[in-house]
Protein backbone atom coordinates (compact mmCIF):
# COMPACT_ATOMS: atom_id res chain seq x y z
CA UNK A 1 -7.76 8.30 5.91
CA UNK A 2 -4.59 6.29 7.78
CA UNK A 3 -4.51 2.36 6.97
CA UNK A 4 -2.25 0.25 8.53
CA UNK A 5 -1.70 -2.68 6.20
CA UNK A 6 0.27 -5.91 6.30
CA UNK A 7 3.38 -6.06 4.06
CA UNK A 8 3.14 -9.87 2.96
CA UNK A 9 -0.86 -9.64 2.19
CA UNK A 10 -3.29 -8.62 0.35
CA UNK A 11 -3.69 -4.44 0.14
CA UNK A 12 -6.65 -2.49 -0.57
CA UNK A 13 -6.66 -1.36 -4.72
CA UNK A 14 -9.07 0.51 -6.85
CA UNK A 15 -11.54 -2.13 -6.98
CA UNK A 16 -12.30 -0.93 -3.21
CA UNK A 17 -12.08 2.13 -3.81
CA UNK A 18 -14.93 2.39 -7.10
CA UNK A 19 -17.40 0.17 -4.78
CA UNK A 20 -16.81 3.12 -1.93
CA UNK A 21 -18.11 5.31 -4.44
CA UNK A 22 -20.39 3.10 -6.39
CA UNK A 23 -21.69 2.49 -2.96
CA UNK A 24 -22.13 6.07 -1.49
CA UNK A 25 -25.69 7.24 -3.25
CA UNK A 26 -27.14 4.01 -1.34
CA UNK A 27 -26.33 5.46 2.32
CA UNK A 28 -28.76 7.31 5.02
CA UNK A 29 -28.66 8.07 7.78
CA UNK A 30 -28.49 4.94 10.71
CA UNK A 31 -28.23 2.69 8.75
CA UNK A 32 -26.88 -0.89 9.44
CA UNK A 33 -24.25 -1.82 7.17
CA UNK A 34 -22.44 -5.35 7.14
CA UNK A 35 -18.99 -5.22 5.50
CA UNK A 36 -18.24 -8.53 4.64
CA UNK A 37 -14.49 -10.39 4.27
CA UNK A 38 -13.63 -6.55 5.20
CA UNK A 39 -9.75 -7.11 5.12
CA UNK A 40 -8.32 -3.66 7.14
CA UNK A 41 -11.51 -2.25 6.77
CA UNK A 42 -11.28 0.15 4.05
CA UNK A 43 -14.41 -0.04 2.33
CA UNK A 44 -16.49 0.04 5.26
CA UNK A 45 -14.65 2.52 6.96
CA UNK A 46 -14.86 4.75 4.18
CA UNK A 47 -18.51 4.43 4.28
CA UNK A 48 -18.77 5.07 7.59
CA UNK A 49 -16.82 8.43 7.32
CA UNK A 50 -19.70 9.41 5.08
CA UNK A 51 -22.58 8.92 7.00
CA UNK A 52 -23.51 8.17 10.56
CA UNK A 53 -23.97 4.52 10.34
CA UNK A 54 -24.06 1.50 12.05
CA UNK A 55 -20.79 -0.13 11.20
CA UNK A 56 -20.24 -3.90 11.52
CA UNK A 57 -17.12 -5.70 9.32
CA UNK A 58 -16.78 -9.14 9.64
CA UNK A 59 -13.25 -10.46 8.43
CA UNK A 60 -11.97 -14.05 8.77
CA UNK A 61 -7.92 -13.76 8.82
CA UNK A 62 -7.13 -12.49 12.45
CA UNK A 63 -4.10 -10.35 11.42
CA UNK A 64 -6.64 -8.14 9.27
CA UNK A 65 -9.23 -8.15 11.44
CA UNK A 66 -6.68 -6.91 13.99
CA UNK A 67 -5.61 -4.26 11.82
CA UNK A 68 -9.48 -3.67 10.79
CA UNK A 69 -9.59 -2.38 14.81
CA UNK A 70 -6.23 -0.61 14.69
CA UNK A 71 -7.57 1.72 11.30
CA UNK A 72 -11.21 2.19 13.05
CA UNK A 73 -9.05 3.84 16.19
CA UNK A 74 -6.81 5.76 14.37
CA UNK A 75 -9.54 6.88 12.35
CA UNK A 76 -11.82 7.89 14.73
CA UNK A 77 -14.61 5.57 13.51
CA UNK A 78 -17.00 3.50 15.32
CA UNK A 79 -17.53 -0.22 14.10
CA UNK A 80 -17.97 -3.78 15.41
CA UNK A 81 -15.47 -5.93 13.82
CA UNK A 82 -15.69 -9.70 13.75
CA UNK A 83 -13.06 -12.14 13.36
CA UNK A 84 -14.93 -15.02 12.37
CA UNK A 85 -15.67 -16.63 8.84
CA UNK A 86 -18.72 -14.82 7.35
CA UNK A 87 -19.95 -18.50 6.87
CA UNK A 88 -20.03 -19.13 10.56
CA UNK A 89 -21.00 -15.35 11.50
CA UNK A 90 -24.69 -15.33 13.03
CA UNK A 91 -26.93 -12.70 14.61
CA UNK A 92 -30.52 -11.50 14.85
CA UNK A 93 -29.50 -8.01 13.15
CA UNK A 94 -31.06 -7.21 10.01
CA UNK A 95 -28.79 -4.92 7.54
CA UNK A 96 -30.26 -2.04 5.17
CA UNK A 97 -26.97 -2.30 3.44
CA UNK A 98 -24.40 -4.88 2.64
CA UNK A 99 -21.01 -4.33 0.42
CA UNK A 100 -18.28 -7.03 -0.38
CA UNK A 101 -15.59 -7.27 -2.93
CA UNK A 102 -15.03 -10.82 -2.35
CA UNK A 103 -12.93 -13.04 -4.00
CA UNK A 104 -13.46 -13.70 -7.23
CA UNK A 105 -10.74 -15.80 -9.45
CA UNK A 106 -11.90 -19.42 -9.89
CA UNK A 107 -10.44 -23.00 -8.44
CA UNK A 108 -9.09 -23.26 -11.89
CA UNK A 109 -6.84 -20.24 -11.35
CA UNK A 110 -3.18 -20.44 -9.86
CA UNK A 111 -3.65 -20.11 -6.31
CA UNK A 112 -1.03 -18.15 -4.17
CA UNK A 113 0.79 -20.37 -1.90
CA UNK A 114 0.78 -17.16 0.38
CA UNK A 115 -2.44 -17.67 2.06
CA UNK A 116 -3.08 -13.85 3.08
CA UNK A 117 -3.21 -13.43 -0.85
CA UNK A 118 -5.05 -16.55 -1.41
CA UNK A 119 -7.86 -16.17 1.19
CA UNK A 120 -8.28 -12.27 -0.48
CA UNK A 121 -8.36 -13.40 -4.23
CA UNK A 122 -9.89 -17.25 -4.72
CA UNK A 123 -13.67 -17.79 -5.07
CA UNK A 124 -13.34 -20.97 -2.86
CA UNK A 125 -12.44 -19.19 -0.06
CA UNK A 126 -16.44 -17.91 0.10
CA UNK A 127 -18.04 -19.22 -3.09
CA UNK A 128 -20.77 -17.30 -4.61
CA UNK A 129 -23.88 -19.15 -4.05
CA UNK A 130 -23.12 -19.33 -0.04
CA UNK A 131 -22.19 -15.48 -0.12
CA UNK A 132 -25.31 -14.90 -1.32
CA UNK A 133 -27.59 -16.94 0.45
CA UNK A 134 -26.15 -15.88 3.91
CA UNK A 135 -26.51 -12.30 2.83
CA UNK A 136 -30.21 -12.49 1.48
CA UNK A 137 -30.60 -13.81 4.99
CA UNK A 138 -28.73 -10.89 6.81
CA UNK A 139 -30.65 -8.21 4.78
CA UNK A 140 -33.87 -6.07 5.72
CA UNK A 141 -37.19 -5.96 3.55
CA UNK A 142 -36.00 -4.56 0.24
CA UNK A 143 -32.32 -4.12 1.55
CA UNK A 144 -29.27 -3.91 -0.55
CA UNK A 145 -26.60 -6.04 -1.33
CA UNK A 146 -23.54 -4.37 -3.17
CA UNK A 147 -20.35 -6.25 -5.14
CA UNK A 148 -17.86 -5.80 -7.51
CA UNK A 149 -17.11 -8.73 -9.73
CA UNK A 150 -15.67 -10.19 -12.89
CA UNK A 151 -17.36 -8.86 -15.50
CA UNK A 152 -16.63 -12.45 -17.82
CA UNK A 153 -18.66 -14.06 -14.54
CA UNK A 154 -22.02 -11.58 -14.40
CA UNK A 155 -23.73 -14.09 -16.16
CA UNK A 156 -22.95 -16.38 -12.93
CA UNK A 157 -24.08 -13.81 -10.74
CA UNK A 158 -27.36 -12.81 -12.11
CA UNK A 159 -28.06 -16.62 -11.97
CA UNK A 160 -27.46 -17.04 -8.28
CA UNK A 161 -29.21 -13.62 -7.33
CA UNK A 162 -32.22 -14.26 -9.08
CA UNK A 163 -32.30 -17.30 -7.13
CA UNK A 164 -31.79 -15.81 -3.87
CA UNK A 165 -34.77 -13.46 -4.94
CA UNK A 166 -31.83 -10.54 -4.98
CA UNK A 167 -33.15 -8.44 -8.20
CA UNK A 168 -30.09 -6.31 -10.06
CA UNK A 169 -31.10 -2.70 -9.77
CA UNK A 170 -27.89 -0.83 -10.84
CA UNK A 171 -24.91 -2.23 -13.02
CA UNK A 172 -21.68 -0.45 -14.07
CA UNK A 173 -19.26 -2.14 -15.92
CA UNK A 174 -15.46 -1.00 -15.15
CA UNK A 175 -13.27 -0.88 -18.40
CA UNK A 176 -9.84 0.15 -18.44
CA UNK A 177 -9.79 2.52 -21.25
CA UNK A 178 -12.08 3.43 -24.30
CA UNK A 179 -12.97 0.65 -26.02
CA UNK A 180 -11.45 -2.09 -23.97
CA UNK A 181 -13.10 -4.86 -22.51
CA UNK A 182 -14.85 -4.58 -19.05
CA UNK A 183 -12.41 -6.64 -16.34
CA UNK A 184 -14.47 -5.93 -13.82
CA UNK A 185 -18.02 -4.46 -12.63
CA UNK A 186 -20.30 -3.20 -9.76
CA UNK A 187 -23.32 -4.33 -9.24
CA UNK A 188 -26.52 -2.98 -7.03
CA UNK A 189 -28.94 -6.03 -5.89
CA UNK A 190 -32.00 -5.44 -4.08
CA UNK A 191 -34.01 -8.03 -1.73
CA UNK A 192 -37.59 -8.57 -3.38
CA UNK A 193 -37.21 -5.73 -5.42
CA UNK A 194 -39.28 -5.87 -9.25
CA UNK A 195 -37.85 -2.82 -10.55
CA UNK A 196 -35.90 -2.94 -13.65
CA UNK A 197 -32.40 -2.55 -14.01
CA UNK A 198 -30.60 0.55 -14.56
CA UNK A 199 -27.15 -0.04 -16.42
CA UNK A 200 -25.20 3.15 -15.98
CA UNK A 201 -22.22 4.54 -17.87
CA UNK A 202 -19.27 2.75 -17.75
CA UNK A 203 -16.32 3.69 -15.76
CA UNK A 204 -13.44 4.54 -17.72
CA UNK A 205 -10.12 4.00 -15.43
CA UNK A 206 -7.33 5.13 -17.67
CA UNK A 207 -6.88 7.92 -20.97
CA UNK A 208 -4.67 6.26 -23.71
CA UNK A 209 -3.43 2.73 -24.79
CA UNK A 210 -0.89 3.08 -22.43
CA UNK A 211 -3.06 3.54 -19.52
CA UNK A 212 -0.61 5.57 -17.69
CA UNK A 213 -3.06 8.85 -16.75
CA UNK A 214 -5.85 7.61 -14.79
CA UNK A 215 -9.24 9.42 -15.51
CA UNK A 216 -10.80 12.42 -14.25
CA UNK A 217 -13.52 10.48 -12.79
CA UNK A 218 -11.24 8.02 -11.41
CA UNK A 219 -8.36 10.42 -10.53
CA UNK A 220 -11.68 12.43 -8.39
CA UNK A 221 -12.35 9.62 -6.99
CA UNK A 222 -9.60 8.87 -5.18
CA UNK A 223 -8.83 12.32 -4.54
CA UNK A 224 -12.09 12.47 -2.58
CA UNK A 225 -11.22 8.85 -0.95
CA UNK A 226 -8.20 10.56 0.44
CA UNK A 227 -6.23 7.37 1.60
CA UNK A 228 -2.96 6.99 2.94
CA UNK A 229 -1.23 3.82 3.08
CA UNK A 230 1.45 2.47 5.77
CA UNK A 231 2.36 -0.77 5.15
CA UNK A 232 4.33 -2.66 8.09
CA UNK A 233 5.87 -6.73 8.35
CA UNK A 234 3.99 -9.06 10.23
CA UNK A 235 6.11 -9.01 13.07
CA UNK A 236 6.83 -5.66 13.24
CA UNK A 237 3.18 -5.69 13.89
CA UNK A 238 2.15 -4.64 18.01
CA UNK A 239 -1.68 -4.11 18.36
């Protein structure tokens, strides 16, 4: 897959890439799935190469969302891509599936005075509790929210899913070799669901202390992601 992305912001990484794959045993067929703070559209684009789905991506910072379109074309892909805050974003739809990697380093944290990079990386740009409450409210009966997070902050989550009623199904912690610490992690929540959940095996992104080799499982996954990356200047950009 082509992606056009801009020079001076924030690009796609492996985070997006492990919640493609994290995310791909949720998909059927037709289903509605909301990509939210979708950037150039990777993650939902991906998905949507991998089943026929209803697409929608709703992405705040014009020049991505503009790019967003520009990928879906190039691609081939269908999708209805919004340029509006997810905060202000309203509709009757109903999703079976939602997916975000949103921001997730903390007001405390140095912010970027580049604000493609800061939009893309700090919490207060879409603060947990009000990305979940929208999205309980966007979901179907027993739909599915997926993230990827901070793995020092899944006590935070769990505490504002449980009280959006979102029950954690599936949780796999992301370390970046054998006995590491987890950085980060993905997490499966489920509207109204009771079902208990299922931590799987970690994923394992690196072989050695020097983390140069990546995986097998990682190095398969983005072999089967298959991405290609052309990265152009602001205002070299004509859409």
């Amino acid at each position: 897959m082509q992606l056009y992305q801009a020079s001076e912001g924030y690009c796609y990484n492996s985070d997006t890439l492990f919640l493609w794959d994290f995310a791909k045993g949720f998909l059927k067929k037709d289903f509605k799935v909301l990509d939210i703070g979708s950037g150039v559209g990777t993650l939902g684009l991906l998905l949507a190469r991998e089943a026929n789905i209803s697409l929608t991506q709703v992405e705040k910072i014009p020049l991505y969302a503009k790019l967003n379109v520009k990928n879906a074309k190039v691609n081939n892909i269908k999708t209805d891509v919004i340029n509006l805050d997810f905060l202000d974003y309203e509709t009757d739809k109903k999703f079976d599936l939602i997916v975000s990697n949103p921001p997730f380093y903390h007001p405390n944290a140095i912010e970027s005075k580049n604000d493609l990079l800061k939009h893309a990386r700090h919490a207060s740009s879409l603060p947990l509790e009000e990305l979940f409450t929208k999205a309980k409210k966007l979901l179907k009966p027993y739909g599915y929210f997926l993230l990827s997070y901070l793995s020092k902050q899944v006590s935070e989550v769990f505490k504002v899913a449980i009280a959006n009623k979102l029950n954690v199904e599936k949780l796999r912690f992301i370390h970046p070799r054998v006995n590491a610490e987890s950085k980060t992690f993905l997490c499966a929540l489920r509207l109204n669901s009771k079902s208990s959940v299922d931590v799987l095996s970690p994923l394992i992104t690196h072989i050695g202390s020097t983390q140069l080799e990546n995986s097998k499982e990682v190095a398969a996954i983005y072999k089967n992601a298959n991405t290609y990356s052309i990265k152009i200047s602001q205002k070299d950009i004509e859409l």
